[in-house]
N, C-alpha and C. Protein backbone atom coordinates (compact mmCIF):
# COMPACT_ATOMS: atom_id res chain seq x y z
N UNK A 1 -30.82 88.33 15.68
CA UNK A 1 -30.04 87.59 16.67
C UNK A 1 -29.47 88.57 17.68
N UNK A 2 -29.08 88.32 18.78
CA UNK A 2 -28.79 89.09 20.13
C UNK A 2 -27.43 88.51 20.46
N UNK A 3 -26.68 88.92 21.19
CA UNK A 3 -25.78 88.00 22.01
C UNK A 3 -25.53 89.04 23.33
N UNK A 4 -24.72 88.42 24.42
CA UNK A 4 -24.48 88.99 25.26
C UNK A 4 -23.15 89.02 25.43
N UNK A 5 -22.55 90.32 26.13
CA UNK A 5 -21.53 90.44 26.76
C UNK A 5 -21.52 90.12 28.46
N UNK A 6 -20.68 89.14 28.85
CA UNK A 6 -20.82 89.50 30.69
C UNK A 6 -19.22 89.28 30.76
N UNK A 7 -18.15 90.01 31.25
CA UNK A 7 -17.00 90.18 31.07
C UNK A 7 -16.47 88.51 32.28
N UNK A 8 -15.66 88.00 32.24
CA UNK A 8 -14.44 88.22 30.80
C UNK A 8 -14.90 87.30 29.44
N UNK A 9 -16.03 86.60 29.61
CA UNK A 9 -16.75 85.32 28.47
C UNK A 9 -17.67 86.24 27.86
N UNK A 10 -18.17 85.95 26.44
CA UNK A 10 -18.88 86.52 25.21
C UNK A 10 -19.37 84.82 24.86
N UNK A 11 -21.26 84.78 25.47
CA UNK A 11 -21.88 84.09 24.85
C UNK A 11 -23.13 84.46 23.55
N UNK A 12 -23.21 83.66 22.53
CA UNK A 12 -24.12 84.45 21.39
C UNK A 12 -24.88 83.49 21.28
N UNK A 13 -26.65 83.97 21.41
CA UNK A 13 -27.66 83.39 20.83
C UNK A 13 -28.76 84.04 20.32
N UNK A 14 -29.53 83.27 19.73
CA UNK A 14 -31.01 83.82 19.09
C UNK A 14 -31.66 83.99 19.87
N UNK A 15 -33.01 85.37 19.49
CA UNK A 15 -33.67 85.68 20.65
C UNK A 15 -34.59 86.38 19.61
N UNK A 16 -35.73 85.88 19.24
CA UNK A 16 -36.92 86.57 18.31
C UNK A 16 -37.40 87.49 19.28
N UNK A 17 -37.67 87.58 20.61
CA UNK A 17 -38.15 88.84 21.04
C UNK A 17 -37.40 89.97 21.75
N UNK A 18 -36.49 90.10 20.69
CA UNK A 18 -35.73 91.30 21.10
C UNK A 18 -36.22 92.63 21.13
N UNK A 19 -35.73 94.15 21.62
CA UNK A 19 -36.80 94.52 21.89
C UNK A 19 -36.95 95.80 20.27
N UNK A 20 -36.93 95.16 19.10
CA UNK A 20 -37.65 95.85 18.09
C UNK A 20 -38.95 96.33 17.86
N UNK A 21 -39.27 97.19 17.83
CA UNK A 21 -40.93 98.18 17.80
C UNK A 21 -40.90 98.61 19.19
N UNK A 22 -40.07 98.67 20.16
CA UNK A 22 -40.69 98.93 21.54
C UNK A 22 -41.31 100.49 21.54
N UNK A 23 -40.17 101.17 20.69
CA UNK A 23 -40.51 102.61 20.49
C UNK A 23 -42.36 103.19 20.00
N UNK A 24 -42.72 102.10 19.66
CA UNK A 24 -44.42 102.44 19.18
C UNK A 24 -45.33 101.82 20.29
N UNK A 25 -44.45 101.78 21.64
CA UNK A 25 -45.19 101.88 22.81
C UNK A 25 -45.86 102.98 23.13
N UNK A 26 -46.66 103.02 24.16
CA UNK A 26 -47.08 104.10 24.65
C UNK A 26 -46.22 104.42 25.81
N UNK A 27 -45.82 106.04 25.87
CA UNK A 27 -44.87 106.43 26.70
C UNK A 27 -45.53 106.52 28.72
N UNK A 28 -44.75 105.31 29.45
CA UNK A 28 -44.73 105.94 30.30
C UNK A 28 -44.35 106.60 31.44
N UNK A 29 -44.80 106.71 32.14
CA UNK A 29 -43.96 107.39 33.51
C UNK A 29 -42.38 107.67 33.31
N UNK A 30 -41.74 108.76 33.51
CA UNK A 30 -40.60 108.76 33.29
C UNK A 30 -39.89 107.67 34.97
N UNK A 31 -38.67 107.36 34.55
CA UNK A 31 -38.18 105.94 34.89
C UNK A 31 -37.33 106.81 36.55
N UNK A 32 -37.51 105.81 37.32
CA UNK A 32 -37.27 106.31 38.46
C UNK A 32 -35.88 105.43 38.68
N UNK A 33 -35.05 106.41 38.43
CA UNK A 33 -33.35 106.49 38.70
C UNK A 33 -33.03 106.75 39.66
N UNK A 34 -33.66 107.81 40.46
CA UNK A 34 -33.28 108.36 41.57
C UNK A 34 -33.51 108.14 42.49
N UNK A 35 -34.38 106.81 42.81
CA UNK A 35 -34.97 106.68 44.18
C UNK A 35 -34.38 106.58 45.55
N UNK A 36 -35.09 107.02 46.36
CA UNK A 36 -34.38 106.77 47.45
C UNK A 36 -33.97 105.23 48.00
N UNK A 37 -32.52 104.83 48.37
CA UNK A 37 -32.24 103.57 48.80
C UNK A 37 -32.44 103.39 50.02
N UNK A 38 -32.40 101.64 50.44
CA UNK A 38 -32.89 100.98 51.76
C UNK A 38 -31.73 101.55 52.48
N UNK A 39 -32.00 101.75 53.60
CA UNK A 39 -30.85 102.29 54.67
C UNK A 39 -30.14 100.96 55.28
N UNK A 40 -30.80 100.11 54.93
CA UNK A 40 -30.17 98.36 55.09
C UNK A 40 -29.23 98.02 54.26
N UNK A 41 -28.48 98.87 52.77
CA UNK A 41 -27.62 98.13 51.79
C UNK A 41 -27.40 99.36 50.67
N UNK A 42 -26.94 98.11 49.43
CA UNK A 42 -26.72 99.39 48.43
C UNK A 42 -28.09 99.96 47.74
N UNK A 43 -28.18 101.29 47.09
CA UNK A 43 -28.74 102.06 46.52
C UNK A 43 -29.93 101.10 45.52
N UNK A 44 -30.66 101.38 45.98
CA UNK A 44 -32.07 100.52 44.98
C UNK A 44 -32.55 98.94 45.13
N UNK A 45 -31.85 98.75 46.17
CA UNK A 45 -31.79 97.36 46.36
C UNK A 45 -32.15 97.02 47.71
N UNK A 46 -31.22 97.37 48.39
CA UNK A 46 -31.07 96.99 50.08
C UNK A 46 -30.44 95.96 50.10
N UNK A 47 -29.80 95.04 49.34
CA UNK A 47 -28.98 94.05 48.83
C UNK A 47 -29.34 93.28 47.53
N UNK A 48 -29.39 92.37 47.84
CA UNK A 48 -29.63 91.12 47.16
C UNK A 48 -31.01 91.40 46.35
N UNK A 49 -32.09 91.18 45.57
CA UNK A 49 -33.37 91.37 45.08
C UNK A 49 -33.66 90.32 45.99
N UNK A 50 -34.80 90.96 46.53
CA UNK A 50 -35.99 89.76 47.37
C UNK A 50 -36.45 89.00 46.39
N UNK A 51 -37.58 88.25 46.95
CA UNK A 51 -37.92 87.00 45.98
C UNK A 51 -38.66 87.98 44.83
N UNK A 52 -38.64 87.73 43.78
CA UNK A 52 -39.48 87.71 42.60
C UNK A 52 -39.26 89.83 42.15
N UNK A 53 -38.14 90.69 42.88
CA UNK A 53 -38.02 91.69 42.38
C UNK A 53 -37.17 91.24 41.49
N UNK A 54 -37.38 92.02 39.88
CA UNK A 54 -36.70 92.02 39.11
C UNK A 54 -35.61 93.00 38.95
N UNK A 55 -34.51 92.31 38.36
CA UNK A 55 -32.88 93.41 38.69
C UNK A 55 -33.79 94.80 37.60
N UNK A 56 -32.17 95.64 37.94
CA UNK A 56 -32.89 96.92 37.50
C UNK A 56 -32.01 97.05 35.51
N UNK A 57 -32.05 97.69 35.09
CA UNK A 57 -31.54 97.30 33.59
C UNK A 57 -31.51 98.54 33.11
N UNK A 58 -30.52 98.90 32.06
CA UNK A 58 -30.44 100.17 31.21
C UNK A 58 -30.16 99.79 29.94
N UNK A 59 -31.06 100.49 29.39
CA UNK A 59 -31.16 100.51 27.45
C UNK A 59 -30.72 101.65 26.93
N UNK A 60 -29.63 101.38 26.22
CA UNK A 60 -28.67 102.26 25.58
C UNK A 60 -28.88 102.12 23.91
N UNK A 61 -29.01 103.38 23.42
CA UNK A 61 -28.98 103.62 21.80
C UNK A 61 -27.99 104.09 21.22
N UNK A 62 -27.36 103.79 20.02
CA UNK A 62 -26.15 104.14 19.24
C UNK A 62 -26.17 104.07 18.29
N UNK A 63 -26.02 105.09 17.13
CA UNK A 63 -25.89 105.04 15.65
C UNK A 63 -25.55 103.78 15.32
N UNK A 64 -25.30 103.39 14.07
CA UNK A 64 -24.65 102.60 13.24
C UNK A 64 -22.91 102.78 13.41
N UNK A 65 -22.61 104.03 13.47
CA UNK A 65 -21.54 104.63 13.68
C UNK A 65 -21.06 104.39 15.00
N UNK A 66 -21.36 103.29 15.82
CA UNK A 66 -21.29 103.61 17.32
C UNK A 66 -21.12 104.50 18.31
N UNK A 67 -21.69 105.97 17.99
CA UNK A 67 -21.95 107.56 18.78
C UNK A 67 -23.45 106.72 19.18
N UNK A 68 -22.87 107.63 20.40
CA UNK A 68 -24.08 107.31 21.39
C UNK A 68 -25.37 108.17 20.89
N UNK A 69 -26.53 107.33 21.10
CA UNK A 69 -27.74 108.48 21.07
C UNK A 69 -28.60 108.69 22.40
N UNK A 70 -28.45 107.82 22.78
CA UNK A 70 -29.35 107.58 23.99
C UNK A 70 -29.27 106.35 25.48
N UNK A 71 -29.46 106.86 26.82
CA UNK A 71 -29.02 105.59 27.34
C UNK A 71 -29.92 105.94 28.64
N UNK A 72 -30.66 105.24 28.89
CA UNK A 72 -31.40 105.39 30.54
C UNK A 72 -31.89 104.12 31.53
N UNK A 73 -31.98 104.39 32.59
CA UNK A 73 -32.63 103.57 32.93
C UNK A 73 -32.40 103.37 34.13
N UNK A 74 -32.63 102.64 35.11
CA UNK A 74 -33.11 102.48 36.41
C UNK A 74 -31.99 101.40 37.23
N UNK A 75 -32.25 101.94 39.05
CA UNK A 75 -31.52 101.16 39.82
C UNK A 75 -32.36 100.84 40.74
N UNK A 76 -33.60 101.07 40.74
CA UNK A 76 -34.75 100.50 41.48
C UNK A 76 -35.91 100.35 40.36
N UNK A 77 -36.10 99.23 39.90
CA UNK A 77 -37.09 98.87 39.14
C UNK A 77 -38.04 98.99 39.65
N UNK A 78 -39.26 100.28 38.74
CA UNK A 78 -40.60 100.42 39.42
C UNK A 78 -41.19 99.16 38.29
N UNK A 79 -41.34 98.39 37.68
CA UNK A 79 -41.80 97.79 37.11
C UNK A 79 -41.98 96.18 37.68
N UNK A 80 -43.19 95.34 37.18
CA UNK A 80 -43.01 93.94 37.78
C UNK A 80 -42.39 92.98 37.79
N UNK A 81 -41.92 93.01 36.09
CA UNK A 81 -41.17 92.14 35.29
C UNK A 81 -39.58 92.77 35.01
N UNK A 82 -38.74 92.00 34.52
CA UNK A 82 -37.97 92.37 33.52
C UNK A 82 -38.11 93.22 32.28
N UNK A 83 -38.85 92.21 31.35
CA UNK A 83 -39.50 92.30 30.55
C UNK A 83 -40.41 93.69 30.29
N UNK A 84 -40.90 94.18 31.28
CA UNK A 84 -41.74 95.40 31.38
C UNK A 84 -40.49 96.62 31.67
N UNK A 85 -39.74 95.94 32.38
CA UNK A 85 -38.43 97.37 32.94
C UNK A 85 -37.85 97.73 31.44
N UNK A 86 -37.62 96.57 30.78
CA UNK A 86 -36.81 96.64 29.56
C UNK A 86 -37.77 97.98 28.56
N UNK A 87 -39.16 97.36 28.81
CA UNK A 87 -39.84 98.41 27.95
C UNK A 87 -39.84 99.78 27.95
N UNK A 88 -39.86 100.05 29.63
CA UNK A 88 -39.93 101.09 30.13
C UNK A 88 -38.67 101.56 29.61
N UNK A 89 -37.34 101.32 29.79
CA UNK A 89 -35.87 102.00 29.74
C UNK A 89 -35.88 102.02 28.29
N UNK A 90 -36.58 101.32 27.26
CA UNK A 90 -36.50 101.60 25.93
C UNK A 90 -37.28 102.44 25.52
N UNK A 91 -38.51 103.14 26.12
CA UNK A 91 -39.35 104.23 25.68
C UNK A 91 -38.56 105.34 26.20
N UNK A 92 -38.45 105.38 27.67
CA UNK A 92 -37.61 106.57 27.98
C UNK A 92 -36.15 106.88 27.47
N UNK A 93 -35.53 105.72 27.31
CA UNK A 93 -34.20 106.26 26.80
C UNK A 93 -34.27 106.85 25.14
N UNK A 94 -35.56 106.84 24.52
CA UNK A 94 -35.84 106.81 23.38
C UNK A 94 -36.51 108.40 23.16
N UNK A 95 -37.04 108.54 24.36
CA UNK A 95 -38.36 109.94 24.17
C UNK A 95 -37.56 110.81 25.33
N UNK A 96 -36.72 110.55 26.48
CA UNK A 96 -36.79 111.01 27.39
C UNK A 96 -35.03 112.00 27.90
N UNK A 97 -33.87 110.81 27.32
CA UNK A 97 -32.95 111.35 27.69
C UNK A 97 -32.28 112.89 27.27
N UNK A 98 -32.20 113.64 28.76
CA UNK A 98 -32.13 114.90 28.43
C UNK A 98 -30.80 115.49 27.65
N UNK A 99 -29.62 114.54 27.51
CA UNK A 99 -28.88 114.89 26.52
C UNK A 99 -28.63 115.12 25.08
N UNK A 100 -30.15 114.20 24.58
CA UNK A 100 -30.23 114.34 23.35
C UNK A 100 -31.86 114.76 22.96
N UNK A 101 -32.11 115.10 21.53
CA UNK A 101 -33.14 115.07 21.49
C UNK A 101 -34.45 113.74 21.15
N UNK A 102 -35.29 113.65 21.30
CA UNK A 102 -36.16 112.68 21.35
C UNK A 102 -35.74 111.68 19.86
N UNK A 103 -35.58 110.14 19.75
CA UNK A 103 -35.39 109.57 18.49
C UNK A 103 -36.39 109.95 17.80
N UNK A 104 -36.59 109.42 16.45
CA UNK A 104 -37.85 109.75 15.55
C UNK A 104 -37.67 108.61 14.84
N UNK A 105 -39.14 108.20 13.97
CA UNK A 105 -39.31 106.84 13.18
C UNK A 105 -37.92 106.45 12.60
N UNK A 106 -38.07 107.53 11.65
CA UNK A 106 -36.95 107.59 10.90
C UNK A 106 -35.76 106.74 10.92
N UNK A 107 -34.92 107.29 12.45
CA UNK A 107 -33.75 106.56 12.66
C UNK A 107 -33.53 105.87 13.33
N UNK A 108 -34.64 104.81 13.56
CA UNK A 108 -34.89 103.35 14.17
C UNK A 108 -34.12 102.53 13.59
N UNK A 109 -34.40 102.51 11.94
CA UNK A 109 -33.22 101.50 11.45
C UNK A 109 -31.75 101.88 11.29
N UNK A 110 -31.50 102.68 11.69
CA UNK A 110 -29.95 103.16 11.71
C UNK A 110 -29.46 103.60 13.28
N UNK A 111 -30.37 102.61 14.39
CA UNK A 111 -29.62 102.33 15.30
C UNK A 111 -29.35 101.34 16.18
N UNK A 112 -28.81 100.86 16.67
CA UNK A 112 -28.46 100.03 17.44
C UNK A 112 -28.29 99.74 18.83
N UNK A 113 -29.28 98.96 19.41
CA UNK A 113 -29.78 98.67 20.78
C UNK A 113 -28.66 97.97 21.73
N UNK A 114 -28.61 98.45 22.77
CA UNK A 114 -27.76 97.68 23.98
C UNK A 114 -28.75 97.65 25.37
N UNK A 115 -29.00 96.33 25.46
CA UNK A 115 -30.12 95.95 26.83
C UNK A 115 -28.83 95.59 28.27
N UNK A 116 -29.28 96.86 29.26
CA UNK A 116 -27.62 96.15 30.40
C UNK A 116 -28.83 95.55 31.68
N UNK A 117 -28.84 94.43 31.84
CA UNK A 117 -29.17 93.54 33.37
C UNK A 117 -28.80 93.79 34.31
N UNK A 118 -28.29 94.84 35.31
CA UNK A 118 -28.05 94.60 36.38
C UNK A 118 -27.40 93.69 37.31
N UNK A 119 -26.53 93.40 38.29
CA UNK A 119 -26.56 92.22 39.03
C UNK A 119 -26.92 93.72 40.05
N UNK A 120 -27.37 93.17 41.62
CA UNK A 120 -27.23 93.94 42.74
C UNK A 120 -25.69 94.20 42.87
N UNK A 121 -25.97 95.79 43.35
CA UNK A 121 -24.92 96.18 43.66
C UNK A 121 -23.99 96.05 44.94
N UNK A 122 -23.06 96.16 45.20
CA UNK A 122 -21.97 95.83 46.24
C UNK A 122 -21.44 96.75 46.49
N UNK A 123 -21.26 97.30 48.26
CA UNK A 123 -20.45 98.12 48.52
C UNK A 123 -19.01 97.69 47.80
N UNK A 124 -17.97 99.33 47.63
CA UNK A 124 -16.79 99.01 47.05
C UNK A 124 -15.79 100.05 47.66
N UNK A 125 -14.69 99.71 47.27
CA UNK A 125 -13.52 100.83 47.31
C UNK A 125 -13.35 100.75 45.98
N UNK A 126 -12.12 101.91 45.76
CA UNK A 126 -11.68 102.81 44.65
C UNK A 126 -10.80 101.04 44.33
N UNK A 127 -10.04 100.76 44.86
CA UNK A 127 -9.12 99.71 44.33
C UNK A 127 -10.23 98.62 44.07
N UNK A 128 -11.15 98.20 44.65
CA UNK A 128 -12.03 97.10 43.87
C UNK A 128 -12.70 97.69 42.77
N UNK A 129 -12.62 98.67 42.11
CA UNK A 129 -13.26 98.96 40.85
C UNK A 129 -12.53 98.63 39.48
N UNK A 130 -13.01 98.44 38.84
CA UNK A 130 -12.52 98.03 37.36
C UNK A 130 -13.16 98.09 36.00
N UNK A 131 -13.47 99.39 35.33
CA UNK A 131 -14.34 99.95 35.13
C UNK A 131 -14.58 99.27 33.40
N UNK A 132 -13.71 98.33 33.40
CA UNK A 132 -13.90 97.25 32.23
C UNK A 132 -15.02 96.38 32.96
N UNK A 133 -14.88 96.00 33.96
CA UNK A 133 -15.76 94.70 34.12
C UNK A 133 -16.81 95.16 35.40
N UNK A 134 -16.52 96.24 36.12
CA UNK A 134 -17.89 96.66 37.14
C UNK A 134 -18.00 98.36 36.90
N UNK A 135 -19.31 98.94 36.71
CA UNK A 135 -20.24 99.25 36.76
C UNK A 135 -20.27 100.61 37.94
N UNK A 136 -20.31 101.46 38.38
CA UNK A 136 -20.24 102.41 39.78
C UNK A 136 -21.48 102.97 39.95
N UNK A 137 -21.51 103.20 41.16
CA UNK A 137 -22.30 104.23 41.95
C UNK A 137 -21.96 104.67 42.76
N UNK A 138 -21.60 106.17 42.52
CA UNK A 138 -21.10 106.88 43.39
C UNK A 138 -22.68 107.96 44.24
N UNK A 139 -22.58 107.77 45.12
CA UNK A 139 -23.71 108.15 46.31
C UNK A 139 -22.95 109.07 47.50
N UNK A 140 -23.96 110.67 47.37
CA UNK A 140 -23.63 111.04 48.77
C UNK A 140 -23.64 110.26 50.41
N UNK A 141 -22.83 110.84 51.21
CA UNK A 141 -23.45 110.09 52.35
C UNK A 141 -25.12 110.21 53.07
N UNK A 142 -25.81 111.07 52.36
CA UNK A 142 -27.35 111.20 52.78
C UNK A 142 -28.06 110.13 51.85
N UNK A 143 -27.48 109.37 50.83
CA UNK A 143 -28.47 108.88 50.02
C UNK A 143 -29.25 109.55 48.97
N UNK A 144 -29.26 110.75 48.60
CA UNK A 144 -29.97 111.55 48.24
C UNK A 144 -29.64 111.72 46.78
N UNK A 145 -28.11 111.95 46.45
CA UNK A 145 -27.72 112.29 45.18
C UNK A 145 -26.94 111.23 44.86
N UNK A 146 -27.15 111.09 43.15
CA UNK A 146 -26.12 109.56 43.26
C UNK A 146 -25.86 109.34 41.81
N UNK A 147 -25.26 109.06 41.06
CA UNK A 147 -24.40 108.69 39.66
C UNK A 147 -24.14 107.73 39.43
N UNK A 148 -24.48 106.95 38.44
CA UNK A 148 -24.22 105.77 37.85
C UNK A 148 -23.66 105.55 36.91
N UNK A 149 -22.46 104.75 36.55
CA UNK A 149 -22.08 104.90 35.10
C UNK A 149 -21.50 103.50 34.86
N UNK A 150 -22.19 102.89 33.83
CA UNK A 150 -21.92 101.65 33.42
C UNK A 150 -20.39 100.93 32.65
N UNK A 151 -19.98 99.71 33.12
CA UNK A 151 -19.06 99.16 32.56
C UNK A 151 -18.80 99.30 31.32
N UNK A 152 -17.69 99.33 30.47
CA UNK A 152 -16.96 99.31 29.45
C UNK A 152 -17.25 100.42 28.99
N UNK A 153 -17.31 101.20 29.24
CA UNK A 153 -17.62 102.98 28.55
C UNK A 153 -16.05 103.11 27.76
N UNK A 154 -16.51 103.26 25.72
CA UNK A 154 -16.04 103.72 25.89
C UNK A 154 -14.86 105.09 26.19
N UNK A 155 -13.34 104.88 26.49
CA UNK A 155 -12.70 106.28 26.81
C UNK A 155 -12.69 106.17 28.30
N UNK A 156 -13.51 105.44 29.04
CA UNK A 156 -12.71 105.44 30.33
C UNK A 156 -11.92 104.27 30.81
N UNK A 157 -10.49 104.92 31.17
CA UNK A 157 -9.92 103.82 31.51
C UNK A 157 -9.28 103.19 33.06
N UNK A 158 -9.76 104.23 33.95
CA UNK A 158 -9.42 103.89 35.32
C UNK A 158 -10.26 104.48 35.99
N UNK A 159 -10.47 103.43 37.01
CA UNK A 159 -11.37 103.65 38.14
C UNK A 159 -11.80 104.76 38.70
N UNK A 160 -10.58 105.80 38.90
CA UNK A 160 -10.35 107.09 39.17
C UNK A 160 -11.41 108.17 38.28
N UNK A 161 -11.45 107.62 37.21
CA UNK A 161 -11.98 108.28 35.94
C UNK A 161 -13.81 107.77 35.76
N UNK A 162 -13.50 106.65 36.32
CA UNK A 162 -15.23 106.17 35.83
C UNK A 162 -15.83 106.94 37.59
N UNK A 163 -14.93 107.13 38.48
CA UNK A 163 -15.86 107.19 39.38
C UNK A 163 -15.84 108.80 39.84
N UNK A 164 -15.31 110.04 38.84
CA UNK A 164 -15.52 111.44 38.48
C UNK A 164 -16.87 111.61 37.88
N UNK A 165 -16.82 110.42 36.78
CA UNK A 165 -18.01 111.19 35.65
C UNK A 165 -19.23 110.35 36.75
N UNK A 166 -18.90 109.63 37.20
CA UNK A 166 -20.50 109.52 37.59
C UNK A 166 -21.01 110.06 38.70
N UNK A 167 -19.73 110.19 39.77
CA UNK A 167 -20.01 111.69 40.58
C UNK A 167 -20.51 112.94 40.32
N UNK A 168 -20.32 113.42 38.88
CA UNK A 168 -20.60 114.52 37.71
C UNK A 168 -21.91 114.55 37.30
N UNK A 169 -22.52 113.19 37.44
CA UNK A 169 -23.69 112.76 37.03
C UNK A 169 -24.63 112.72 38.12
N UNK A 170 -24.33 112.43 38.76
CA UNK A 170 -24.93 112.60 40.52
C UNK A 170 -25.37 113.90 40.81
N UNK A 171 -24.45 114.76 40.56
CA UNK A 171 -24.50 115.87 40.78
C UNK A 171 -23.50 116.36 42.29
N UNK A 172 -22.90 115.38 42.55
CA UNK A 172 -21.66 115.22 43.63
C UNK A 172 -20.15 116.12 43.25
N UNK A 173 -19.73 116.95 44.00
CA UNK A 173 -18.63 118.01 43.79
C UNK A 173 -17.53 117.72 44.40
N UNK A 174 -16.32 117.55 43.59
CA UNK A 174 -14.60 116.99 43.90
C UNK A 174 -14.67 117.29 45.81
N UNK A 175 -14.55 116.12 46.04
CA UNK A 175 -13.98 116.25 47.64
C UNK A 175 -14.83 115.71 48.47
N UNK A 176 -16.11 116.01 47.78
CA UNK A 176 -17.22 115.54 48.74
C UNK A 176 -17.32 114.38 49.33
N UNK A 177 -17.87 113.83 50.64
CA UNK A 177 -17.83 112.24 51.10
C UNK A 177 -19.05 111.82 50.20
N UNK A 178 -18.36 110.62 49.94
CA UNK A 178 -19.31 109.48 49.04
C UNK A 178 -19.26 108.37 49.41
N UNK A 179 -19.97 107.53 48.91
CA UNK A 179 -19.82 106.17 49.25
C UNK A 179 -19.76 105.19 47.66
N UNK A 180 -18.99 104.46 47.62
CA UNK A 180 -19.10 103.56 46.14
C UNK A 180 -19.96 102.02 46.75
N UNK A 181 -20.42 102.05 44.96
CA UNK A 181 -21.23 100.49 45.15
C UNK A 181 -20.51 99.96 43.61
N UNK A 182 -20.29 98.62 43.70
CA UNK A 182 -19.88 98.31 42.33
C UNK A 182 -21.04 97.57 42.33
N UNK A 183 -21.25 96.94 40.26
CA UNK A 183 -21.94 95.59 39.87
C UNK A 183 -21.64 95.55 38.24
N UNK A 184 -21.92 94.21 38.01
CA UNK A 184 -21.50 93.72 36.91
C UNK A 184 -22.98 93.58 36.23
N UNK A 185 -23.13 93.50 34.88
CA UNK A 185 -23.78 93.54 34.52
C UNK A 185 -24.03 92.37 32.94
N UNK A 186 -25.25 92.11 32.90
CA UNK A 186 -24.83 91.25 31.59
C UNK A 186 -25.39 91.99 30.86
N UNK A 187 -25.16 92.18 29.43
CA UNK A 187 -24.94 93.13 28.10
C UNK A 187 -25.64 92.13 27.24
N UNK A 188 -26.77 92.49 26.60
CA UNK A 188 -27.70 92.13 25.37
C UNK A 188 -27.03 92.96 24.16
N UNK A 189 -26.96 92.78 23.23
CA UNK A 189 -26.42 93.48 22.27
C UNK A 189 -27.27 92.71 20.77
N UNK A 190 -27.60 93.89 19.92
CA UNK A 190 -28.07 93.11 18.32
C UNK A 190 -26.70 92.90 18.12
N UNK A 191 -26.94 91.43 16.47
CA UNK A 191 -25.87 90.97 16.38
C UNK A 191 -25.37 91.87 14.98
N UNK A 192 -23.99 92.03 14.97
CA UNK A 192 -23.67 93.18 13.75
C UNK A 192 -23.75 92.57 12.88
C-alpha cells in the first residue's frame, strides 16, 4: 500500500504498482537535473507543463531507520511518461547518487521508497517560502547553476535555511544574485 503526503491533507490508498523491482532495471542515462531553463519562466519548465509534458519527480531512499540513502531526480523531465521519469529517478537515485555509494540487492528490503511529483515551479521571494509545505530553487542569474531542495527536509526549519543548502547544492556562493522558484509537491510514500 502507498499513501501520499501533499501538505496540509494526508490522503492513503492502494497502489499494486508501486515502484518495487525497479532497481533490476536496466540503468539509464544519468537523469538530467541540470538542464538549461526556458528564458520564458521558471527553471525546467518555462511555466506551466504544455500539453501532455509530464511534471518532473524525485525518488528518495531511506533505511528502515529513516537515514537517508539516496535521493535524485529531475526538474526537466527527459522522459515521456511519468511513469518512465519515476523509473528513471529510481535507477539513478539507486546506482547513481554521488553522496552515497551505489544500493545493492541486499538492502532493497530494508529500505524505504519516497516518490516526490512535482507541481511547476513559481517565481518566489524569501517571505513566500515555507520550507514545510514548498520546495526551492535557488538559480544563478545566468540560468546556469541551480539547487534544489525539497519540502519537509528533515532539520530544516526556515526558509533562510532551506534556501543556503540548496544554494550549496547549486554550487551558488553567500551573496551571490539569485533568483528563487517555489513548488509543492505531492509525496508517494510505502505504507509503514
Amino acid at each position: 500500500a502507498w499513501r501520499t503526503d501533499r501538505s496540509p491533507s494526508t490522503i492513503s490508498f492502494a497502489n499494486s504498482s508501486g515502484p518495487g523491482g525497479v532497481a533490476a532495471a536496466p540503468a539509464p542515462a544519468p537523469a538530467a537535473a541540470h538542464a538549461a531553463p526556458s528564458a520564458a519562466g521558471p527553471p525546467g519548465r518555462g511555466g506551466r507543463p504544455a500539453g501532455g509534458e509530464p511534471p518532473a519527480s524525485f525518488v528518495c531512499l531511506k533505511t528502515v531507520e529513516h537515514r537517508p540513502r539516496a535521493c535524485l531526480g529531475t526538474i526537466r523531465p527527459p522522459e515521456k511518461t511519468l511513469a518512465e521519469e519515476i523509473i528513471l529517478n529510481a535507477v539513478s537515485a539507486a546506482t547513481r547518487d554521488p553522496r552515497f555509494r551505489p544500493v545493492t540487492a541486499g538492502e532493497l528490503p530494508l529500505l524505504r521508497f519516497t516518490v516526490d511529483v512535482l507541481d511547476a515551479p513559481e517565481a518566489a521571494r524569501l517571505e513566500d517560502l515555507d520550507p514545510a509545505e514548498f520546495g526551492v530553487i535557488v538559480e544563478d542569474n545566468t540560468g546556469q547553476r541551480r539547487g534544489l531542495l525539497l519540502p519537509a527536509v528533515d532539520g530544516v526549519e526556515t526558509a533562510r535555511e532551506q534556501v543556503e543548502i540548496a544554494a550549496r547544492k547549486g554550487g551558488l556562493v553567500p551573496g551571490e544574485p539569485h533568483r528563487l522558484f517555489r513548488f509543492r509537491v505531492r509525496r508517494f510514500r510505502e505504507a509503514a
